[in-house]
N, C-alpha and C. Protein backbone atom coordinates (compact mmCIF):
# COMPACT_ATOMS: atom_id res chain seq x y z
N UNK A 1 117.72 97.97 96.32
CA UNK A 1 117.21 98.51 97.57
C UNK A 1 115.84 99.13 97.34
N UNK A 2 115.24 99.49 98.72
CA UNK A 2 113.71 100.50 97.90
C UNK A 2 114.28 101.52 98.04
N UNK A 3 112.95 102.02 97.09
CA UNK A 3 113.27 103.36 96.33
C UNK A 3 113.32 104.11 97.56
N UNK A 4 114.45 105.38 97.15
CA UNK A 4 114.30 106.19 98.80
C UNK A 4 113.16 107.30 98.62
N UNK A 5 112.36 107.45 97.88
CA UNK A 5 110.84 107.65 97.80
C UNK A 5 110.01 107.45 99.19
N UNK A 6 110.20 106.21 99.33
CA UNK A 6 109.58 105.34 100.55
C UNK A 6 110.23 105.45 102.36
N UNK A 7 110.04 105.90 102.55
CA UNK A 7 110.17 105.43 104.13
C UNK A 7 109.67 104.33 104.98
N UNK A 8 110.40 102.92 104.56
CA UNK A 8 110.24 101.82 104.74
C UNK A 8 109.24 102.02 106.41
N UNK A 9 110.10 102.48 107.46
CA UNK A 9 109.72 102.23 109.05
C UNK A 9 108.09 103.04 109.02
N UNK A 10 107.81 103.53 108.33
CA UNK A 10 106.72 104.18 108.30
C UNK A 10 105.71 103.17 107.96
N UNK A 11 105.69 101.96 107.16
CA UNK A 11 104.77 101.44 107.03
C UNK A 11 104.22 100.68 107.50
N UNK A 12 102.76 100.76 108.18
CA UNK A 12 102.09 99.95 109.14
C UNK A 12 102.26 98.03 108.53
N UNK A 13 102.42 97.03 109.82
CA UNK A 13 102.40 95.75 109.49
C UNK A 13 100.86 95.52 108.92
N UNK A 14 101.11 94.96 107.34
CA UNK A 14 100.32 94.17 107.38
C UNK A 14 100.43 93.03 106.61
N UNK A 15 99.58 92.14 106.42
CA UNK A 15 100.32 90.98 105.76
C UNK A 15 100.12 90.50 104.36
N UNK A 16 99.80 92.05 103.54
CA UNK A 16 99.98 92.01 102.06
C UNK A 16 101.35 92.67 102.18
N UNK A 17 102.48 92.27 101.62
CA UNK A 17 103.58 92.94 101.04
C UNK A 17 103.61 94.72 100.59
N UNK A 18 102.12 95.00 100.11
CA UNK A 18 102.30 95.92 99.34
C UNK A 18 101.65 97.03 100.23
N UNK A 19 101.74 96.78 101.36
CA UNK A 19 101.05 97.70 102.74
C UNK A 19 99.44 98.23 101.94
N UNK A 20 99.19 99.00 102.97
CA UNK A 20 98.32 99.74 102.90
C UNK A 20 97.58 100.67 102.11
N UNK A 21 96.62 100.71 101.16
CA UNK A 21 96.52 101.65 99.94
C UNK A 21 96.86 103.15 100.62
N UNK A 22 97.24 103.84 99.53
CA UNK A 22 97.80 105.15 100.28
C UNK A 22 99.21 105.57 100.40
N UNK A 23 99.62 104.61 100.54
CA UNK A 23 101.40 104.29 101.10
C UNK A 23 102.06 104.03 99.78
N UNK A 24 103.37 104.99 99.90
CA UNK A 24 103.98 104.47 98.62
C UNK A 24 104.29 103.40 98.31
N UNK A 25 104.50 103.11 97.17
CA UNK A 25 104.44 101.29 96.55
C UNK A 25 105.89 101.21 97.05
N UNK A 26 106.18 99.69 97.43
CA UNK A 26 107.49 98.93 97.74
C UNK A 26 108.52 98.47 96.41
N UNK A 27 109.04 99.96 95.64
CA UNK A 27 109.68 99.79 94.62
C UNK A 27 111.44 99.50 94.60
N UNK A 28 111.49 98.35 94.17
CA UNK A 28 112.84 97.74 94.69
C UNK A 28 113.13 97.95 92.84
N UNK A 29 114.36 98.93 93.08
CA UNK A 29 115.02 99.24 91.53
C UNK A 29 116.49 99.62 91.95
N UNK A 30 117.40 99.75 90.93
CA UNK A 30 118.63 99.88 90.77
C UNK A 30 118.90 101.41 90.98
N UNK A 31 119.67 101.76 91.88
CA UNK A 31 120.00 103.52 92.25
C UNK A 31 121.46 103.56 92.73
N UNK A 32 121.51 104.86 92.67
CA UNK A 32 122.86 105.26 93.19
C UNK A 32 122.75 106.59 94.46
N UNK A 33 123.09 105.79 95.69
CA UNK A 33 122.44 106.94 96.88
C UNK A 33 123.51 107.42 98.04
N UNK A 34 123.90 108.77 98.00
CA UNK A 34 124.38 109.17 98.91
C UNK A 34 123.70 109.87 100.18
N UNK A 35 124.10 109.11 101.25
CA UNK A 35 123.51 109.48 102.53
C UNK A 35 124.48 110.59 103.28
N UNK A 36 124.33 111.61 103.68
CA UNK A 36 124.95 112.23 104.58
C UNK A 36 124.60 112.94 105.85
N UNK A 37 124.71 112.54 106.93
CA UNK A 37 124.22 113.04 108.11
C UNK A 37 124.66 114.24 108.78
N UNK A 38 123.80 115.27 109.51
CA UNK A 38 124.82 116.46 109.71
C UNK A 38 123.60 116.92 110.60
N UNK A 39 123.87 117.99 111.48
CA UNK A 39 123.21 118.90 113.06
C UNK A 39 123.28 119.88 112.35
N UNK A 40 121.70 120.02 112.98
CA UNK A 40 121.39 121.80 112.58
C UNK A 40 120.85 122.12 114.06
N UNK A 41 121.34 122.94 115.24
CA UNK A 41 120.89 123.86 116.22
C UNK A 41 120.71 122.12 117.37
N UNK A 42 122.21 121.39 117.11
CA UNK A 42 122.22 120.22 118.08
C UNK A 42 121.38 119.18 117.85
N UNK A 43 119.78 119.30 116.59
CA UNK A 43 119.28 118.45 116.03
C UNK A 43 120.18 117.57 114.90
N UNK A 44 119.87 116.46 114.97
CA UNK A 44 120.61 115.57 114.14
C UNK A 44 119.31 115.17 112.68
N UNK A 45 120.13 115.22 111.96
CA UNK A 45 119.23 115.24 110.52
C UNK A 45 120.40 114.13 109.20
N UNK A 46 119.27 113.88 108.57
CA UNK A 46 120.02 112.65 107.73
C UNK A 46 119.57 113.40 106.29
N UNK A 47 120.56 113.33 105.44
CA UNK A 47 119.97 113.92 103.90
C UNK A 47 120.31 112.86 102.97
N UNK A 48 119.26 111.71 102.37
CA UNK A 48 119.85 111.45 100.84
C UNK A 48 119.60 112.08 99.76
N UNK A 49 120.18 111.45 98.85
CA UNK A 49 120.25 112.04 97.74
C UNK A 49 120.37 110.48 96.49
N UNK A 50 119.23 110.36 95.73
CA UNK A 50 119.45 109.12 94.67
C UNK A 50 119.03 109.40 93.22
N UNK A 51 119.97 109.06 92.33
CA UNK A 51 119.69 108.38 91.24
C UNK A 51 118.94 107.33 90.67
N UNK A 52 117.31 107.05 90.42
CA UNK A 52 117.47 105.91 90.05
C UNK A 52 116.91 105.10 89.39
N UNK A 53 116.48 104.16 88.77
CA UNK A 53 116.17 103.39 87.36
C UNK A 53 114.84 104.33 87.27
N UNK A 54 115.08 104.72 85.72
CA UNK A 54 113.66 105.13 85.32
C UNK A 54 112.81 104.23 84.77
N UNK A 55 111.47 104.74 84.43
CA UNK A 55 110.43 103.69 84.01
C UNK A 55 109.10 104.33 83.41
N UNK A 56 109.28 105.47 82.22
CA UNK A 56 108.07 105.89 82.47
C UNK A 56 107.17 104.90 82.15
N UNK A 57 105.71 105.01 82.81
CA UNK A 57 104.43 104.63 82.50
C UNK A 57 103.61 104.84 81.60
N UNK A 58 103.11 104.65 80.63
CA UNK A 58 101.82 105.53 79.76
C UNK A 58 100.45 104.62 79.72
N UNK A 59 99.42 105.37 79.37
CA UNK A 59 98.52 104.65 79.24
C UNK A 59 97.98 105.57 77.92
N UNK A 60 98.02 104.69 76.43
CA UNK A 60 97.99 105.09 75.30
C UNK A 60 96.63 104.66 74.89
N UNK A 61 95.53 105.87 73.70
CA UNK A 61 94.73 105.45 73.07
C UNK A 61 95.01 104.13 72.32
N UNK A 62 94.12 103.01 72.44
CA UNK A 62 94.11 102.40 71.29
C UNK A 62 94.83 102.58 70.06
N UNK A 63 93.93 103.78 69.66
CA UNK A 63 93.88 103.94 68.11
C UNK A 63 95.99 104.52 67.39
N UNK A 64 96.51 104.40 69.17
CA UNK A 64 97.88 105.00 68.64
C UNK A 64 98.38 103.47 68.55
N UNK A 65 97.89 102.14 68.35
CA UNK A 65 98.77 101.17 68.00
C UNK A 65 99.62 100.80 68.90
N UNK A 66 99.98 101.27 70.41
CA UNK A 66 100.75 100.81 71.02
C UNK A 66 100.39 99.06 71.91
N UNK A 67 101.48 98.27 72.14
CA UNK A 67 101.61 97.40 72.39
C UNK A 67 101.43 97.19 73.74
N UNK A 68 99.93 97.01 74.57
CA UNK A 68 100.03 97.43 76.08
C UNK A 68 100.08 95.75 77.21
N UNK A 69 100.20 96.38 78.72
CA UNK A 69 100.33 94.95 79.00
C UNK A 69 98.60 94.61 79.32
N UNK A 70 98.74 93.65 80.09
CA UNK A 70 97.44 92.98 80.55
C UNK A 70 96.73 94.36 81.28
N UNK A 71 97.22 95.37 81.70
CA UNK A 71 96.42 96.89 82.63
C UNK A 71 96.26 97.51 82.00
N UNK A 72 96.45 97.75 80.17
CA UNK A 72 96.29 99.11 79.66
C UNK A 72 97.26 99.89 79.21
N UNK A 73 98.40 99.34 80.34
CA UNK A 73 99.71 100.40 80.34
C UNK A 73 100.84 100.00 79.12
N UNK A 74 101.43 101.01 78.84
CA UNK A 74 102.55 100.75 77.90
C UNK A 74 104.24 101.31 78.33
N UNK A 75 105.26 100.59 78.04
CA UNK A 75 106.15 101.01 78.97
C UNK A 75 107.33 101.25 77.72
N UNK A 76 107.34 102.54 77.68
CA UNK A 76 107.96 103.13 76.26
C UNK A 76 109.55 102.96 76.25
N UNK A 77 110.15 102.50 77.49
CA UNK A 77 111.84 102.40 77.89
C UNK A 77 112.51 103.60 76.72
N UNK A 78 111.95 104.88 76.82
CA UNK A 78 112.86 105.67 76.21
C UNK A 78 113.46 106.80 77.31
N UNK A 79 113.08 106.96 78.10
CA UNK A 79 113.93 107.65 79.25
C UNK A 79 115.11 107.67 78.89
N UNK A 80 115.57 109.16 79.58
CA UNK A 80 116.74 109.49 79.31
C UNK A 80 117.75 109.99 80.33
N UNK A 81 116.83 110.05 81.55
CA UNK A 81 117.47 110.44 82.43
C UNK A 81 116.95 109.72 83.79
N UNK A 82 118.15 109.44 84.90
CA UNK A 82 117.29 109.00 86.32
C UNK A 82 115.89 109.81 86.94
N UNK A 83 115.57 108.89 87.56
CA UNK A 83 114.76 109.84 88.41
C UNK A 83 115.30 110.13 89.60
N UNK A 84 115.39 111.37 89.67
CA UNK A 84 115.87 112.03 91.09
C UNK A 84 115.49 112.33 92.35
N UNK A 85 116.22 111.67 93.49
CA UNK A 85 114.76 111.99 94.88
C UNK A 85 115.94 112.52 95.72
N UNK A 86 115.55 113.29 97.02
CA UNK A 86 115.94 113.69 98.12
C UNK A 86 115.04 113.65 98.82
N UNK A 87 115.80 112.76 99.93
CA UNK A 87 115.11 112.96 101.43
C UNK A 87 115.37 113.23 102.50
N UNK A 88 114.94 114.20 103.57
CA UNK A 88 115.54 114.62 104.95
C UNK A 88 115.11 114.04 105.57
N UNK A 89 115.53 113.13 106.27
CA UNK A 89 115.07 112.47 107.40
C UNK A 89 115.57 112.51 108.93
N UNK A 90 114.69 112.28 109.88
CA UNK A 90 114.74 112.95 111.17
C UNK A 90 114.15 112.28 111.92
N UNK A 91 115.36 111.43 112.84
CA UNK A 91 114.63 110.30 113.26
C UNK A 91 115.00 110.62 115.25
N UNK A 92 114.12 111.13 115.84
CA UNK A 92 114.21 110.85 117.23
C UNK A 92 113.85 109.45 118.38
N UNK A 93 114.31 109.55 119.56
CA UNK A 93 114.18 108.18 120.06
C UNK A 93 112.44 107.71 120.06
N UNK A 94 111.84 108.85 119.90
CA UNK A 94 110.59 108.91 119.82
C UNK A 94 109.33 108.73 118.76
N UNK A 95 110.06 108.60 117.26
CA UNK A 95 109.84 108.82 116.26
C UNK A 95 110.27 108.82 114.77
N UNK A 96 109.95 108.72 113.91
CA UNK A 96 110.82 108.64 112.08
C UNK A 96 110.25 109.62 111.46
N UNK A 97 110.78 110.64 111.31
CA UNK A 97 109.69 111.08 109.86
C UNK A 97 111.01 111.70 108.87
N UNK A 98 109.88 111.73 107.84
CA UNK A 98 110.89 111.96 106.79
C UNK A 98 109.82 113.03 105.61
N UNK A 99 110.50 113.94 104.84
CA UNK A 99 110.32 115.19 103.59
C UNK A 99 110.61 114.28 102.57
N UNK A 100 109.91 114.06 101.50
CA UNK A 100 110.73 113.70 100.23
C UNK A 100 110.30 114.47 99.03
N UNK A 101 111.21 114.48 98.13
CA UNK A 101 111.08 115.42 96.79
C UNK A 101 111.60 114.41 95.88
N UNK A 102 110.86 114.58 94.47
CA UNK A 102 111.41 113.62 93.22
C UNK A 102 111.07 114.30 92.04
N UNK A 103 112.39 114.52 91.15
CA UNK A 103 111.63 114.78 89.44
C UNK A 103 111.81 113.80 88.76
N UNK A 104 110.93 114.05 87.84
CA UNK A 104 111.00 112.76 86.89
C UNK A 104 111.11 113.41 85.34
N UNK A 105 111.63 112.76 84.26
CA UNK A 105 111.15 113.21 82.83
C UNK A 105 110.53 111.88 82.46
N UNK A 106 108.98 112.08 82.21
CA UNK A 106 108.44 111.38 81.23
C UNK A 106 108.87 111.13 79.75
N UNK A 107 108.97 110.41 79.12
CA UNK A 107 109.13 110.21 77.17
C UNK A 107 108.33 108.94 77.02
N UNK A 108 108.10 109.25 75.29
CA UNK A 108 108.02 108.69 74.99
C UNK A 108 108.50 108.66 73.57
N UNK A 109 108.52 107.75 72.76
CA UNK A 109 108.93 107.89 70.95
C UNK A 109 108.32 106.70 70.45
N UNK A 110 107.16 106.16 71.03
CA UNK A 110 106.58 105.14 70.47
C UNK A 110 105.46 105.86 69.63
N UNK A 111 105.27 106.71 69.27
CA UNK A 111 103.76 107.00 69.03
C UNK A 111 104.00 107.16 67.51
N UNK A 112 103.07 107.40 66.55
CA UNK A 112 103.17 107.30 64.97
C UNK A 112 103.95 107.84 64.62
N UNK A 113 105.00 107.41 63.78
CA UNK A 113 105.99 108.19 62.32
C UNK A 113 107.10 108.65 63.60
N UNK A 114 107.05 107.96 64.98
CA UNK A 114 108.25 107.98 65.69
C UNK A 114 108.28 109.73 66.60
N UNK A 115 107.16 110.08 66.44
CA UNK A 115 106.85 111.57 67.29
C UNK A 115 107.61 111.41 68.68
N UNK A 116 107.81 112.37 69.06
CA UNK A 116 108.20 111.85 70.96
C UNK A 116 107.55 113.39 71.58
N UNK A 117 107.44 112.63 72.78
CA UNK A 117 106.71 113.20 74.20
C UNK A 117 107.70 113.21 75.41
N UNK A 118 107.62 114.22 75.27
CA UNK A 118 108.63 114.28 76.74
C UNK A 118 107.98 115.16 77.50
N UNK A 119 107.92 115.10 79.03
CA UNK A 119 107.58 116.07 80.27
C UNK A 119 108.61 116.19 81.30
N UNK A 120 108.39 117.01 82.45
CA UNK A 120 109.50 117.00 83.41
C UNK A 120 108.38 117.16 84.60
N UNK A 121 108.33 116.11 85.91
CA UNK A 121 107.26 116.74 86.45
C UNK A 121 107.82 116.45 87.70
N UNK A 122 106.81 116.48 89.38
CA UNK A 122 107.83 116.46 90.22
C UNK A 122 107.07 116.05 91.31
N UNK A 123 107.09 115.53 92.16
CA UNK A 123 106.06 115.06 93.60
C UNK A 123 107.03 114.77 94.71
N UNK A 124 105.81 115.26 95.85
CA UNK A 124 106.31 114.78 97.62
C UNK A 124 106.32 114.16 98.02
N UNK A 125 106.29 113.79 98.98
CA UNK A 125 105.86 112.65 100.05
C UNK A 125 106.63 113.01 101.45
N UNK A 126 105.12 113.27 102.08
CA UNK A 126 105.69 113.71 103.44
C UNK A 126 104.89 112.10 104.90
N UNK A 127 105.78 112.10 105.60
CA UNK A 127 105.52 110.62 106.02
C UNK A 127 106.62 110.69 107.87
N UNK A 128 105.76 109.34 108.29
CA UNK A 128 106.30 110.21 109.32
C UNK A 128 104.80 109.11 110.76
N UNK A 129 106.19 108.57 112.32
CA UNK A 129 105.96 108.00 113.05
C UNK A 129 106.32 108.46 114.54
N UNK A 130 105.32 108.06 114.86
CA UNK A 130 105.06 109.10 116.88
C UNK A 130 105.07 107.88 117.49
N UNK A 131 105.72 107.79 118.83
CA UNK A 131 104.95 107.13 119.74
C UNK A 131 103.74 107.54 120.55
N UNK A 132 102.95 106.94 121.08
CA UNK A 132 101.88 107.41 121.87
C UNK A 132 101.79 107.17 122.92
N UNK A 133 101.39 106.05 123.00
CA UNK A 133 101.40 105.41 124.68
C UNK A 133 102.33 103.86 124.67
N UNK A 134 103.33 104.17 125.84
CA UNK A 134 104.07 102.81 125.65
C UNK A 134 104.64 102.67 124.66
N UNK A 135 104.19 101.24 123.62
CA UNK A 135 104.59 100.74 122.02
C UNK A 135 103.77 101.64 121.18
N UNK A 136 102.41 101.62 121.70
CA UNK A 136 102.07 102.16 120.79
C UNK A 136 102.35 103.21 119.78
N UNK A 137 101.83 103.30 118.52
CA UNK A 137 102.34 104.60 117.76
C UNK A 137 101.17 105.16 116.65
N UNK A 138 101.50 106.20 116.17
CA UNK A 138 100.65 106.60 114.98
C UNK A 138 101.65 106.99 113.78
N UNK A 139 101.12 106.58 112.65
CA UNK A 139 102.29 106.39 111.61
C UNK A 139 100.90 107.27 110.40
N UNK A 140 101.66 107.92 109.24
CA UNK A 140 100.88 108.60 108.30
C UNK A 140 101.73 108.99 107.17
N UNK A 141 101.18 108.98 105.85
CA UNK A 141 102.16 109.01 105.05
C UNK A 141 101.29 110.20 103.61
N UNK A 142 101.25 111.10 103.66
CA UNK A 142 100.95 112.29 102.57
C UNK A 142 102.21 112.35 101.14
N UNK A 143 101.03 111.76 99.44
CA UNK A 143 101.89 112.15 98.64
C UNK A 143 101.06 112.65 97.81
N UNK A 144 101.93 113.81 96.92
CA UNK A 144 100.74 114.11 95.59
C UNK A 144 102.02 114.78 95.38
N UNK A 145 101.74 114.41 93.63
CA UNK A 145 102.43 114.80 92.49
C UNK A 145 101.84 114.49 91.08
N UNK A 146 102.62 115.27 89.97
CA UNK A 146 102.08 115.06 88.78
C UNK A 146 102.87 113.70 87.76
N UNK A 147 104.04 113.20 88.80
CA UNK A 147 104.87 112.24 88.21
C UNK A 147 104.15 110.81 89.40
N UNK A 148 103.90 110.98 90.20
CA UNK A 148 103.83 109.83 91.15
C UNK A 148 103.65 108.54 90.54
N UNK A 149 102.82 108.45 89.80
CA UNK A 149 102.22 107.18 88.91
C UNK A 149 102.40 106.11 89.40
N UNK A 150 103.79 105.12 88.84
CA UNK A 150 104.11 103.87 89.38
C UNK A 150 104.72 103.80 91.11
N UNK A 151 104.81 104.73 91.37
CA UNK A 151 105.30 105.02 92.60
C UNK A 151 104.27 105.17 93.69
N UNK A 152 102.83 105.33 93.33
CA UNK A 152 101.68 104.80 94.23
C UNK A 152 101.37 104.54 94.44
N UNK A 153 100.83 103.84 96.00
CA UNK A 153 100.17 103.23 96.29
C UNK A 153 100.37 101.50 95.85
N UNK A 154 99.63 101.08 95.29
CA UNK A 154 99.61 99.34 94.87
C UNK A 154 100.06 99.56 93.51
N UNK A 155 100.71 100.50 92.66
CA UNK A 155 101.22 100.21 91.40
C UNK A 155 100.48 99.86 90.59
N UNK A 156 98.99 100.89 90.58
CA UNK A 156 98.14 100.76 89.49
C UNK A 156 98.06 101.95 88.79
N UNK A 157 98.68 103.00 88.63
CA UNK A 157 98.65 104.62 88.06
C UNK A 157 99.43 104.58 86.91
N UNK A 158 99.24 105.42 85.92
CA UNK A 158 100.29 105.65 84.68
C UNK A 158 101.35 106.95 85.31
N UNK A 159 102.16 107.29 84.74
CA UNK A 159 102.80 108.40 84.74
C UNK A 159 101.82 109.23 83.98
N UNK A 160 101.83 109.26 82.68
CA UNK A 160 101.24 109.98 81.86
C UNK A 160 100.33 109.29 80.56
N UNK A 161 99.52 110.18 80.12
CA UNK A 161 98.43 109.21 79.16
C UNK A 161 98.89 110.04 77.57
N UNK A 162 98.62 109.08 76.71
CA UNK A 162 98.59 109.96 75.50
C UNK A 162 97.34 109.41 74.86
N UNK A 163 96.53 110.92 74.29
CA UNK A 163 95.10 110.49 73.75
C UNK A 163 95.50 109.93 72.23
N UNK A 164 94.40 109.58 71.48
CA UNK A 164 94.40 109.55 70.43
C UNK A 164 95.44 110.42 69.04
N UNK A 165 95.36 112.11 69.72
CA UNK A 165 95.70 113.22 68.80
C UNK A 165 97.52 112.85 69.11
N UNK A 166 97.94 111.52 70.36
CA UNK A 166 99.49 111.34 70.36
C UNK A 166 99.91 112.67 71.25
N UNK A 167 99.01 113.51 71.44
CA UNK A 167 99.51 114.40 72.85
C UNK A 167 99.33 114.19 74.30
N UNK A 168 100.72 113.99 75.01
CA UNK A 168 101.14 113.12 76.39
C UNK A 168 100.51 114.35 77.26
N UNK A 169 99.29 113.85 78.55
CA UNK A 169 99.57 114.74 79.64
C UNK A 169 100.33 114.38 80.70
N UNK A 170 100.54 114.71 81.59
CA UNK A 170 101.21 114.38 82.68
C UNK A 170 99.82 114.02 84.12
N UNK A 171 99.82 112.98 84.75
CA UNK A 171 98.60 112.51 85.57
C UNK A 171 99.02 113.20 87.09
N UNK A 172 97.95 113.63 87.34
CA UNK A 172 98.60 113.80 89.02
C UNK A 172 97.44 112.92 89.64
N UNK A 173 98.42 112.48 90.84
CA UNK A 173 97.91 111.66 91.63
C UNK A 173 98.52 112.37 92.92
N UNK A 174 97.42 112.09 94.65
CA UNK A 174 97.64 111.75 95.22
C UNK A 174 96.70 110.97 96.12
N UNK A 175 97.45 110.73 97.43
CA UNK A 175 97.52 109.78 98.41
C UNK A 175 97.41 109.81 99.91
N UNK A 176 97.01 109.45 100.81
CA UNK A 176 96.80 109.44 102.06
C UNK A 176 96.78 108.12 102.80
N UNK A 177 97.79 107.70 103.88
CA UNK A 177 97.77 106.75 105.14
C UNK A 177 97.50 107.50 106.41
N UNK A 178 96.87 106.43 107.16
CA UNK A 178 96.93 106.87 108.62
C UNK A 178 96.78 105.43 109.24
N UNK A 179 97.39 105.27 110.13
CA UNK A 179 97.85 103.69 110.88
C UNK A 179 97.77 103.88 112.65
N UNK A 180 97.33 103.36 113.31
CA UNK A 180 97.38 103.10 114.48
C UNK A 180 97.88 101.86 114.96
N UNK A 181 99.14 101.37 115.48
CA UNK A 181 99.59 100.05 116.44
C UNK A 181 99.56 100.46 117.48
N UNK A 182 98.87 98.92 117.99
CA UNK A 182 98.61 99.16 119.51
C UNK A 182 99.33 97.67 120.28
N UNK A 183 99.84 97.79 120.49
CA UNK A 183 100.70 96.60 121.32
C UNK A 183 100.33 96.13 122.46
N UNK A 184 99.42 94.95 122.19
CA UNK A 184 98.72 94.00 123.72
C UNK A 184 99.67 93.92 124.39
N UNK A 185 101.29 93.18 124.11
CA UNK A 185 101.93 93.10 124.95
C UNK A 185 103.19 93.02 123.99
N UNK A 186 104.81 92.32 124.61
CA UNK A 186 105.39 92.56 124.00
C UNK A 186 105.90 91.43 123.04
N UNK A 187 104.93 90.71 122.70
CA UNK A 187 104.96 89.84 121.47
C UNK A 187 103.66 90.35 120.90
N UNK A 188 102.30 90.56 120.85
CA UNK A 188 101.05 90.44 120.35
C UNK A 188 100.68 92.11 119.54
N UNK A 189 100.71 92.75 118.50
CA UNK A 189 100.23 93.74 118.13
C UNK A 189 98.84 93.95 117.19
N UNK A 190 98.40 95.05 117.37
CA UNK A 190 97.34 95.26 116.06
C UNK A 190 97.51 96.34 115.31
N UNK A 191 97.22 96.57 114.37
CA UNK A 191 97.09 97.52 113.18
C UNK A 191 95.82 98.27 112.90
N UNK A 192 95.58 99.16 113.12
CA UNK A 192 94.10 99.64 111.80
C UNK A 192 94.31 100.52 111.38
N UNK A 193 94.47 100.62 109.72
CA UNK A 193 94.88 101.88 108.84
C UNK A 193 93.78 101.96 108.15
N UNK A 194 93.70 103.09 107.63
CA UNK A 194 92.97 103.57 106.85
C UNK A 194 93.90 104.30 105.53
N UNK A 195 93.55 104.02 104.07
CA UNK A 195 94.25 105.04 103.16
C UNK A 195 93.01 105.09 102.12
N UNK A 196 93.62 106.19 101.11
CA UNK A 196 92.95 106.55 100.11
C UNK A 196 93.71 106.74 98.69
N UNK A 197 93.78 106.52 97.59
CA UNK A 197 94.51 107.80 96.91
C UNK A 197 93.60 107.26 95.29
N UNK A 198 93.71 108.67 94.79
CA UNK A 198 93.11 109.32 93.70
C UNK A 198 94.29 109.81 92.56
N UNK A 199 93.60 109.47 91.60
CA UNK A 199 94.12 109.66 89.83
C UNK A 199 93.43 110.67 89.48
N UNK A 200 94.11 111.78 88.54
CA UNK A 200 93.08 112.99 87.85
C UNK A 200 93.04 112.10 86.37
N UNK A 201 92.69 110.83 86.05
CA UNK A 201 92.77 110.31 84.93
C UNK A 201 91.78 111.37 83.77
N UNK A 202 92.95 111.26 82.51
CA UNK A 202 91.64 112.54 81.79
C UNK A 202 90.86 111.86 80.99
């Protein structure tokens, strides 16, 4: 399924798969997710809760010998634990939006004489769809964290880098969508988004 990171209905049509820069990446991985729905003050509210495949990212000096792919990146599969997300979601006849929270532990044990790196770090994503006029709608999607990495945008970020000296930082990244559909009629629509998102690469 995708990651519940993502708030699928949030993302403006377009006809790259991987939406809009800005927007969380369309990460289809193995999880374990409980949904439970429940009213607070006659509002109706949805809470998950997932487990699910980890993956840290690194992007390693050279000079540490690691084995990277065609981007730079190296993918250490020493994780030890899921990555964890919750999301509240709150969906009126009028609208989707959704809160999300995720920790992650970075590792690694690839680096010389078998050293390991481990972090614990944690990011948002707040996201979220209006109607306006008629069909029309405005859709927007806010993330920043120090784990986000593979989880942004087009899936070009590390989790974390290790320099030369084999000491891991943790990268923060974030992100920004904003989308406008406007519906000629009720077959014909348009799109124009705008996104951004930024790496503190060191």
């Amino acid at each position: 399924n995708w990651t519940t990171f993502l708030n699928v209905p949030v993302i403006p049509d377009t006809l790259d798969l991987g939406g809009p820069v800005g927007s969380v990446y369309y990460l289809r991985q193995a999880m374990l997710r409980w949904t439970q729905p429940f009213d607070v003050a006659g509002t109706h509210l949805e809470l998950q809760v997932a487990a699910e495949s980890p993956r840290s990212r690194l992007w390693e000096a050279p000079q540490n010998g690691a084995s990277a792919d065609g981007y730079g990146f190296v993918y250490a599969d020493d994780d030890r634990y899921p990555d964890m997300i919750a999301r509240l979601n709150y969906v009126p006849d009028w609208g989707n939006f959704s809160l999300t929270g995720m920790a992650r532990q970075i590792r690694t044990s690839s680096l010389p004489g078998g050293h390991i790196q481990q972090a614990w770090g944690g990011a948002v994503s707040l996201a979220g769809k209006f109607q306006t006029y008629d069909l029309d709608n405005v859709r927007f999607m806010l993330s920043y964290g120090n784990v986000l990495g593979r989880y942004a945008s087009v899936n070009t970020f590390e989790d974390a880098a290790v320099d030369a000296a084999g000491q891991m930082s943790l990268v923060t990244t974030y992100s920004a969508m904003l989308a406008y559909q406007h519906w000629w009629d009720t077959a014909w629509r348009t799109n124009l988004a705008y996104g951004f998102v930024q790496s503190e690469q060191p």
